[in-house]
Every structure is written in C-alpha cells, then in structure tokens.
PDB file of N, CA and C in Angstrom:
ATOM      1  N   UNK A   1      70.496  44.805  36.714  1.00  0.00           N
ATOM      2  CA  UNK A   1      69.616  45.151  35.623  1.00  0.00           C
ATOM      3  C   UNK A   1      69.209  43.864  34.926  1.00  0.00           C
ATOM      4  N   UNK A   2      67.676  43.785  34.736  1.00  0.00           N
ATOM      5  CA  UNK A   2      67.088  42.694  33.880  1.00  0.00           C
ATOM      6  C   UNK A   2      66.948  42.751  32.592  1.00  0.00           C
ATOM      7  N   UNK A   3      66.935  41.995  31.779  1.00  0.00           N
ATOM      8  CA  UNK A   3      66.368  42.152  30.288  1.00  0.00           C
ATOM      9  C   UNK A   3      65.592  40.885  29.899  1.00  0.00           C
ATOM     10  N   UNK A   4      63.795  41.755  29.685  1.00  0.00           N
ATOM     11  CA  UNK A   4      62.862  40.585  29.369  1.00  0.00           C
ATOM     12  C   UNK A   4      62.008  41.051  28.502  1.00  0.00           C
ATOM     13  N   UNK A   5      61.648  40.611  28.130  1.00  0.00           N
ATOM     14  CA  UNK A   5      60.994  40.336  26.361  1.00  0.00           C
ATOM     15  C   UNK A   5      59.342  41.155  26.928  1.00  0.00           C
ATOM     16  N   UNK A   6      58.737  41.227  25.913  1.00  0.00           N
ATOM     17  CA  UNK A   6      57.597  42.163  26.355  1.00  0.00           C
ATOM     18  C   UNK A   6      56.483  41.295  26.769  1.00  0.00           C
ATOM     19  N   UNK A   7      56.807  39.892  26.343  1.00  0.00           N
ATOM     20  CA  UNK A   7      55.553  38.591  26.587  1.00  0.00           C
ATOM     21  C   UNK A   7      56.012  38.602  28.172  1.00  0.00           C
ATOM     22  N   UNK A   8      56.817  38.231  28.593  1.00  0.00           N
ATOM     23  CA  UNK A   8      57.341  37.958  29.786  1.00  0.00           C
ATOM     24  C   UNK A   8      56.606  39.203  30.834  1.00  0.00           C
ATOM     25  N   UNK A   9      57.067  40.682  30.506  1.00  0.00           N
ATOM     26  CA  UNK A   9      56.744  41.519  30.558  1.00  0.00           C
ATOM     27  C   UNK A   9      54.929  41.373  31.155  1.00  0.00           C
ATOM     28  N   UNK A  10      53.978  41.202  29.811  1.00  0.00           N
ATOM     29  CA  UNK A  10      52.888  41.153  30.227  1.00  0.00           C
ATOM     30  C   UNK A  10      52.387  39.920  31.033  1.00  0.00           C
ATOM     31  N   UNK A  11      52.841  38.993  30.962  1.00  0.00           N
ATOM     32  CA  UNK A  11      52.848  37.794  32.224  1.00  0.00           C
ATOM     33  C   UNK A  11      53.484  37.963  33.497  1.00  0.00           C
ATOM     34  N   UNK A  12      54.528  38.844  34.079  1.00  0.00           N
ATOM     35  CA  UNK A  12      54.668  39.512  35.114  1.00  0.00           C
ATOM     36  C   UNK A  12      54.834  40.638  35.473  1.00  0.00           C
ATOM     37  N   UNK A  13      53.990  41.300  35.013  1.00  0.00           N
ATOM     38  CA  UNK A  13      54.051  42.751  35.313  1.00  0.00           C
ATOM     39  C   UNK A  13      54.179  43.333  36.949  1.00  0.00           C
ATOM     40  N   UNK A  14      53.269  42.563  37.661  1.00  0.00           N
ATOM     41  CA  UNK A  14      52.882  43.100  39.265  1.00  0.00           C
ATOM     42  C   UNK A  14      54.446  42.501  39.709  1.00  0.00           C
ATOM     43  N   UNK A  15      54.745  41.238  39.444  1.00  0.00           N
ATOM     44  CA  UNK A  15      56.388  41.095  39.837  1.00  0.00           C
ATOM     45  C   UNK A  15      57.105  41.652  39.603  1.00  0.00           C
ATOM     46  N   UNK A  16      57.629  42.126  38.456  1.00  0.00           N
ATOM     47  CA  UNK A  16      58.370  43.078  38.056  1.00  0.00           C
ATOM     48  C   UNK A  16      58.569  44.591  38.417  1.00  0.00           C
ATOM     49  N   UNK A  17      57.113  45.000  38.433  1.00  0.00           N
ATOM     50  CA  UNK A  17      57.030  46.666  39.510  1.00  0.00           C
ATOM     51  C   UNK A  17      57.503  46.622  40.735  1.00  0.00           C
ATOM     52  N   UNK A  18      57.384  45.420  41.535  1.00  0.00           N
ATOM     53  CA  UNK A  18      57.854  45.178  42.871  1.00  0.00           C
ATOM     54  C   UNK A  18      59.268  45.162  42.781  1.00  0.00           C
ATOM     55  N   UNK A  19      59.802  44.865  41.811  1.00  0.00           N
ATOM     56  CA  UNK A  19      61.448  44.327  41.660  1.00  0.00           C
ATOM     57  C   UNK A  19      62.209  45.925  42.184  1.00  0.00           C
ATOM     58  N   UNK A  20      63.345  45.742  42.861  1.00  0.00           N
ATOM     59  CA  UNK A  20      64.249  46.790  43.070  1.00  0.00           C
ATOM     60  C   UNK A  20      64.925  47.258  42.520  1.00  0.00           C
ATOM     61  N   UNK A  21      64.995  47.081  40.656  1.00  0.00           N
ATOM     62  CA  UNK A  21      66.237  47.068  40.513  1.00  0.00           C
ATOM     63  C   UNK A  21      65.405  47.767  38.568  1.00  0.00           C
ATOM     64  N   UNK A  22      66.128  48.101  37.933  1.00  0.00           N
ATOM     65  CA  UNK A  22      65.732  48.346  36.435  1.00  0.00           C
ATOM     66  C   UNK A  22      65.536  47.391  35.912  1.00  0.00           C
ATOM     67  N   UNK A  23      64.799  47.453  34.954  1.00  0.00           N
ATOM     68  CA  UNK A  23      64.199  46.329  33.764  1.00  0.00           C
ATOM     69  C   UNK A  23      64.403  47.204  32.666  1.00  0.00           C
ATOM     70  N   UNK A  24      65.215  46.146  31.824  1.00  0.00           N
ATOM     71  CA  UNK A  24      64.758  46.938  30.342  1.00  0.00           C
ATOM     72  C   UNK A  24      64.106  45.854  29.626  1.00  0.00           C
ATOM     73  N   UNK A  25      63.133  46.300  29.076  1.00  0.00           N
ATOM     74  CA  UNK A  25      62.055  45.719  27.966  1.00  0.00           C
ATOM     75  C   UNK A  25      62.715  45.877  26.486  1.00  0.00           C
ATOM     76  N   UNK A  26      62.614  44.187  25.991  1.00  0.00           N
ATOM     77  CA  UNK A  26      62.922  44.125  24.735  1.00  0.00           C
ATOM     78  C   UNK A  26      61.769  43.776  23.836  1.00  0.00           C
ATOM     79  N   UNK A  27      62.132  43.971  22.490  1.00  0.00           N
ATOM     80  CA  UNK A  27      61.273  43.778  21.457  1.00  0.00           C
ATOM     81  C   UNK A  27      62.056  42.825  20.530  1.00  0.00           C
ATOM     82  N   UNK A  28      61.522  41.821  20.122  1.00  0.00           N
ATOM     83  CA  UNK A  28      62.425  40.735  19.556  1.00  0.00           C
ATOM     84  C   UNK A  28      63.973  40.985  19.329  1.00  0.00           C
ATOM     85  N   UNK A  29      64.203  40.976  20.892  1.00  0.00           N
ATOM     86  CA  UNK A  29      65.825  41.268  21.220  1.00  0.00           C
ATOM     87  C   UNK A  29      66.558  42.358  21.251  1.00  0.00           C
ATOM     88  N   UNK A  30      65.453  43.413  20.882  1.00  0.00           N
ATOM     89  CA  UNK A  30      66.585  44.786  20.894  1.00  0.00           C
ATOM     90  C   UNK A  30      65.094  45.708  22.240  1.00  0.00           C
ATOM     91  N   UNK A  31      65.972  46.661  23.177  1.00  0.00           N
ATOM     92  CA  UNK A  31      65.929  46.931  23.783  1.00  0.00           C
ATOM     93  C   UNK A  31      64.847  48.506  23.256  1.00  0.00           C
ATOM     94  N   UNK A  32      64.021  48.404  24.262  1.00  0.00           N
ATOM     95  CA  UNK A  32      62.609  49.174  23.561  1.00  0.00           C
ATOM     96  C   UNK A  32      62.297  50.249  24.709  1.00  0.00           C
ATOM     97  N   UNK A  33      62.458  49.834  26.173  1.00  0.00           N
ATOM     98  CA  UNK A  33      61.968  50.783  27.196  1.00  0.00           C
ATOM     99  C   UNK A  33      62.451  50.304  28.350  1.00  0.00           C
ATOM    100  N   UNK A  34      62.623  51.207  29.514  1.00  0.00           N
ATOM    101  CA  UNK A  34      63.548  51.045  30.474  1.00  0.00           C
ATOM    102  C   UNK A  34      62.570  51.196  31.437  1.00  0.00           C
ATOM    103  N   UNK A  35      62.633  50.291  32.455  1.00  0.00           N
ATOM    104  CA  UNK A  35      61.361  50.152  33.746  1.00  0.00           C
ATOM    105  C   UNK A  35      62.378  50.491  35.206  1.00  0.00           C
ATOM    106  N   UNK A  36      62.236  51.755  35.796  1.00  0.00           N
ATOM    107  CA  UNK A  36      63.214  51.952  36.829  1.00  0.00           C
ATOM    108  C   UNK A  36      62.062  52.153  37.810  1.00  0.00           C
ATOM    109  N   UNK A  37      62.660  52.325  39.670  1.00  0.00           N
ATOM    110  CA  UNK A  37      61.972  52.872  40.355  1.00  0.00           C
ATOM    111  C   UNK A  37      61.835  54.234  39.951  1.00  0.00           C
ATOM    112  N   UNK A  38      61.145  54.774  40.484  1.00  0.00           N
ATOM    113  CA  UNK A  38      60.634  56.535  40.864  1.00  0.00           C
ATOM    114  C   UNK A  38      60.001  56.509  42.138  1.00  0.00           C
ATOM    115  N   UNK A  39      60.473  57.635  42.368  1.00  0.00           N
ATOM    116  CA  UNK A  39      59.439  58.387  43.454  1.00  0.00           C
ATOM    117  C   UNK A  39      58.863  59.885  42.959  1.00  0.00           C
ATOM    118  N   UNK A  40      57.856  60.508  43.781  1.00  0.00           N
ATOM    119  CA  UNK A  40      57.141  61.591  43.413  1.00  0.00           C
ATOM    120  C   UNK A  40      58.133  62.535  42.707  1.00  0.00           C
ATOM    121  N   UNK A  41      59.261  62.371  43.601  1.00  0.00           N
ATOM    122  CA  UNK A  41      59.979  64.004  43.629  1.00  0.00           C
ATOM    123  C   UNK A  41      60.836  63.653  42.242  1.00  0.00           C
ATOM    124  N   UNK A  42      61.666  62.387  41.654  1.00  0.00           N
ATOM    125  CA  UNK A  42      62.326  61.881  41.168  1.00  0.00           C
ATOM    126  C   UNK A  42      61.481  62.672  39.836  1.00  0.00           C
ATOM    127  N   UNK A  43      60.103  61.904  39.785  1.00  0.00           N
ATOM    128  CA  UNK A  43      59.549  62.354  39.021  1.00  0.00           C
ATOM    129  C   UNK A  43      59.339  63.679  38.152  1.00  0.00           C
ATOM    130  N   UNK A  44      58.760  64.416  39.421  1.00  0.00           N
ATOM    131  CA  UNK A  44      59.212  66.187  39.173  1.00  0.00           C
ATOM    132  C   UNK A  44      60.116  66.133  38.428  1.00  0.00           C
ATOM    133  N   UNK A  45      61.640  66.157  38.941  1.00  0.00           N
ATOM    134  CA  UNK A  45      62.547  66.229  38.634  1.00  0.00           C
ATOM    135  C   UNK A  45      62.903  65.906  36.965  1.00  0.00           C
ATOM    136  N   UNK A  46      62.222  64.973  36.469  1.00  0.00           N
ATOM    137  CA  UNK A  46      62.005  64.554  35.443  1.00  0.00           C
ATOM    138  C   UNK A  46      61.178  65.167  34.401  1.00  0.00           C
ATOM    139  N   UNK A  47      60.260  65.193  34.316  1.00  0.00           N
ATOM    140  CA  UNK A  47      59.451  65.930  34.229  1.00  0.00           C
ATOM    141  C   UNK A  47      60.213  67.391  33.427  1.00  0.00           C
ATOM    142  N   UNK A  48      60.315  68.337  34.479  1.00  0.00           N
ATOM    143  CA  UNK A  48      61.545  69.382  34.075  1.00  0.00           C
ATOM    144  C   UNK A  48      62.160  69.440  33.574  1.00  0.00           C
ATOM    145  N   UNK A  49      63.014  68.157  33.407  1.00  0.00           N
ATOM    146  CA  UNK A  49      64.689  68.297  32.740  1.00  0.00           C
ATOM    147  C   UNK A  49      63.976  68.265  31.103  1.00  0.00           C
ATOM    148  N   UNK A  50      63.073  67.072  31.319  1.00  0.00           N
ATOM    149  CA  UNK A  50      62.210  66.979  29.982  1.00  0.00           C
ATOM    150  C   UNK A  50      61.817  68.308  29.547  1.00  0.00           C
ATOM    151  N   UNK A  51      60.796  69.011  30.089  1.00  0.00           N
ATOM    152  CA  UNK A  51      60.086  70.354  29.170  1.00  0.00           C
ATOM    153  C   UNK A  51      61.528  71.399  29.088  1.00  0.00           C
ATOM    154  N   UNK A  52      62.539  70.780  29.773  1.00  0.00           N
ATOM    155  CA  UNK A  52      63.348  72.392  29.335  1.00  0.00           C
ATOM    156  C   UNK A  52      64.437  71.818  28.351  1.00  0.00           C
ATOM    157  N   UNK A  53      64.268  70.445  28.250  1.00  0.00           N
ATOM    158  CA  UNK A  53      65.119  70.064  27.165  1.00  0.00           C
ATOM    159  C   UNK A  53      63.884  70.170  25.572  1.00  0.00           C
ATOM    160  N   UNK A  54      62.804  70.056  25.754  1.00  0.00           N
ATOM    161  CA  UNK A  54      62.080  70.149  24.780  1.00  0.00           C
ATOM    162  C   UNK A  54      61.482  71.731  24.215  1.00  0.00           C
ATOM    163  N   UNK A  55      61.836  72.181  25.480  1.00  0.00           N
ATOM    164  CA  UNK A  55      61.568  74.276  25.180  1.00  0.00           C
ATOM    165  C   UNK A  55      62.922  74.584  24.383  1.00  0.00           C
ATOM    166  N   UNK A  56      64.173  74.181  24.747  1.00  0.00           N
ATOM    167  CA  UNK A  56      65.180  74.157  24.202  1.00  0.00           C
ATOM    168  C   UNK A  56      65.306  73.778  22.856  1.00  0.00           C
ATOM    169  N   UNK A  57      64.863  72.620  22.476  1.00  0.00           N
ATOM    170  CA  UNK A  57      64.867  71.847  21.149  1.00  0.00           C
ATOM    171  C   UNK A  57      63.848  73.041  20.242  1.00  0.00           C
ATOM    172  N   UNK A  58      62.796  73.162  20.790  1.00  0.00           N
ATOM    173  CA  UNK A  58      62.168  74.028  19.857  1.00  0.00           C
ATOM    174  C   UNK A  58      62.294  75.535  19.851  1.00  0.00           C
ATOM    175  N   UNK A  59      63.299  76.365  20.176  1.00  0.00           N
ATOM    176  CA  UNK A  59      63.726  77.582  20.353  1.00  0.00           C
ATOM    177  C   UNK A  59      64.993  77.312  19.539  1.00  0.00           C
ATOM    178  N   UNK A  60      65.710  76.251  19.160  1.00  0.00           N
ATOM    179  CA  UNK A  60      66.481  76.126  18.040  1.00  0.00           C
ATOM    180  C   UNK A  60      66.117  75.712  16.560  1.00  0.00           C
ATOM    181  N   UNK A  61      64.732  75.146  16.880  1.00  0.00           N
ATOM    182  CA  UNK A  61      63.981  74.949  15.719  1.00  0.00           C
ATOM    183  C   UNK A  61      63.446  76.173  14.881  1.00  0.00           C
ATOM    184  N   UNK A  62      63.305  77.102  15.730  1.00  0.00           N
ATOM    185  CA  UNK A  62      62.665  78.320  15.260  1.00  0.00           C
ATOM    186  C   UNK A  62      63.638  78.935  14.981  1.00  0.00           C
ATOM    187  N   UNK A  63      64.752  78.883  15.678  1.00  0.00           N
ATOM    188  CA  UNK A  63      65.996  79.690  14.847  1.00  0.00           C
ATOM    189  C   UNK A  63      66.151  79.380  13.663  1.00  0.00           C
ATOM    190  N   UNK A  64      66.062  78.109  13.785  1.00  0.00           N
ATOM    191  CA  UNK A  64      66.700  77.452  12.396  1.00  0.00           C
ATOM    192  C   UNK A  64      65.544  78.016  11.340  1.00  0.00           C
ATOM    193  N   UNK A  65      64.506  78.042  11.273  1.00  0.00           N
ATOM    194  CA  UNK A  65      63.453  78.410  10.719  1.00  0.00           C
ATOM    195  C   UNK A  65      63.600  79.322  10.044  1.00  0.00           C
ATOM    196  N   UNK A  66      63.701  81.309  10.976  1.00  0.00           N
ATOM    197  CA  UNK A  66      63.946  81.786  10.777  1.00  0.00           C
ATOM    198  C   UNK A  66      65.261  82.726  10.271  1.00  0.00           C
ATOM    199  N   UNK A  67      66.142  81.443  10.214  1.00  0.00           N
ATOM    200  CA  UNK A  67      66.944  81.405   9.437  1.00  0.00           C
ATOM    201  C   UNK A  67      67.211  80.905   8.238  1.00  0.00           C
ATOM    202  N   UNK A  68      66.116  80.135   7.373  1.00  0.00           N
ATOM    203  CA  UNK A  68      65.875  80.179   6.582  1.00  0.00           C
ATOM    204  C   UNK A  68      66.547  78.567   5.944  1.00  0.00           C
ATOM    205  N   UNK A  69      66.765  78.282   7.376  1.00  0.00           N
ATOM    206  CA  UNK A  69      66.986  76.290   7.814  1.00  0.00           C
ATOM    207  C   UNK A  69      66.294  75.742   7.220  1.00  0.00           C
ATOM    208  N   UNK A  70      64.975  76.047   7.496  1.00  0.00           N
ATOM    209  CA  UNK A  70      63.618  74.990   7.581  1.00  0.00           C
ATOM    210  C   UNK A  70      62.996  75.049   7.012  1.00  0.00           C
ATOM    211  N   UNK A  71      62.005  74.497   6.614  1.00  0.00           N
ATOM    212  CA  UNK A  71      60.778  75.203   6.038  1.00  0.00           C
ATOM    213  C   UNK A  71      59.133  74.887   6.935  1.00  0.00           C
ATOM    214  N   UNK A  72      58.094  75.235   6.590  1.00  0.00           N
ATOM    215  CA  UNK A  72      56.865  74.676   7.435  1.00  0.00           C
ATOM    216  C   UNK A  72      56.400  73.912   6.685  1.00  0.00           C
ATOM    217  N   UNK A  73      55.561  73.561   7.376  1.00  0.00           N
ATOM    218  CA  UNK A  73      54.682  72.287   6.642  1.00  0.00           C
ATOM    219  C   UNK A  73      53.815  72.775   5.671  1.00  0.00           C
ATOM    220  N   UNK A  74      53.437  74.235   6.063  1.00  0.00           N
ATOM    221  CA  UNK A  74      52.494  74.873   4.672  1.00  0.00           C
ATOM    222  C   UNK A  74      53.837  75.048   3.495  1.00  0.00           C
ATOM    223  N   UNK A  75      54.264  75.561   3.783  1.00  0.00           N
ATOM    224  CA  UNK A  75      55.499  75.883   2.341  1.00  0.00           C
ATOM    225  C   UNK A  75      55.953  74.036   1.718  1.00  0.00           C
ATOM    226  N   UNK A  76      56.077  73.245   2.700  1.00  0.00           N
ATOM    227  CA  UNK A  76      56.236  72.227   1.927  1.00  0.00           C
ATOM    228  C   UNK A  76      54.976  71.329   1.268  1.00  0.00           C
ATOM    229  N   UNK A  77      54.080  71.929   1.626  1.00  0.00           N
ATOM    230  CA  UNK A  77      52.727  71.034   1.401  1.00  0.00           C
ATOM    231  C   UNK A  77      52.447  72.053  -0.305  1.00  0.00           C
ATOM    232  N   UNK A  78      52.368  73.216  -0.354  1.00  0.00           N
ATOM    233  CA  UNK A  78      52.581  74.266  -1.065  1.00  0.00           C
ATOM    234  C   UNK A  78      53.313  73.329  -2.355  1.00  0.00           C
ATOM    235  N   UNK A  79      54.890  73.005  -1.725  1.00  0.00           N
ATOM    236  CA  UNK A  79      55.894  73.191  -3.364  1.00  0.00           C
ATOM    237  C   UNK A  79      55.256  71.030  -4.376  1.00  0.00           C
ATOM    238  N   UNK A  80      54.495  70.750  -2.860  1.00  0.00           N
ATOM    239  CA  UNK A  80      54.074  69.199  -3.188  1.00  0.00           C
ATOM    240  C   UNK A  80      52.894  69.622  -4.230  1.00  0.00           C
ATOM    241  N   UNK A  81      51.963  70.405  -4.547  1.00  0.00           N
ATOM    242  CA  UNK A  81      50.969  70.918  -5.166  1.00  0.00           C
ATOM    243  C   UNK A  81      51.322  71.070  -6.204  1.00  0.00           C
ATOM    244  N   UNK A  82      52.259  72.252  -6.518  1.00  0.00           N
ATOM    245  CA  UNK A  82      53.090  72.783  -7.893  1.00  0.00           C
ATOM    246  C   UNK A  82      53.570  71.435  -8.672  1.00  0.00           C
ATOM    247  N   UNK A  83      54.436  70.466  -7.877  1.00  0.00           N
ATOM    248  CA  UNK A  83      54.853  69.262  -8.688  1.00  0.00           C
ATOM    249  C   UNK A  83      53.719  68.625  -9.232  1.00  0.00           C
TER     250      UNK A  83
END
C-alpha cells in the first residue's frame, strides 16, 4: 500500500491506475480516499452492499422519526421562524 499526496496524485495519475496494489490519497497528510483495483463484478458487488447498507440506514431513520426521534426539516425550519 502507497500513500501520496493529491499533487503527486494529479502528476501521476495514468501511473498510478496501472499500479497493482492500493493507493491511499492524502490531503495535507491525513488520508482522504483509497485508490484500489476493481473489476466489473467487484464492482456490482459493491455497489449492493452500498444501496442495502444505505436502504438500511434510512429504514432506521424513519423509525426513528416515527418515533418521535427526529424531527423534519419542515418542523425544524417551522420552530427557526417562531424564534
């Protein structure tokens, strides 16, 4: 695994995609984005885990909601008016 700065980054980009191995991209020293291979299917795969971790996240959001967790953005935009 590499770690290179985002200047570096945009001065070798086509080298770096070729590279075999992960890159993580830093931002004045702290670590910002992770550059791995993929393939198509990898992708898919990805893809998925993502929307069912994010269908998930928001099916607890709405619980929470309607449980009286949360509030919306109209009810809080609402009590910002009254003040």
């Amino acid at each position: 695994m590499e770690f290179i700065g985002v200047k570096e980054l945009s001065q070798n980009t086509s080298a770096l995609i070729n590279q075999k191995d992960w890159v993580v991209i830093t931002k004045n020293g702290k670590p910002v984005k992770l550059m791995l291979d993929i393939n198509e299917e990898d992708l898919e795969d990805f893809i998925l885990a993502k929307k069912l971790k994010i269908e998930e996240e928001l099916e607890d959001a709405m619980e929470d909601l309607r449980k009286g967790k949360l509030k919306t953005l109209k009810q809080m935009l609402g009590k910002r008016k009254k003040n």
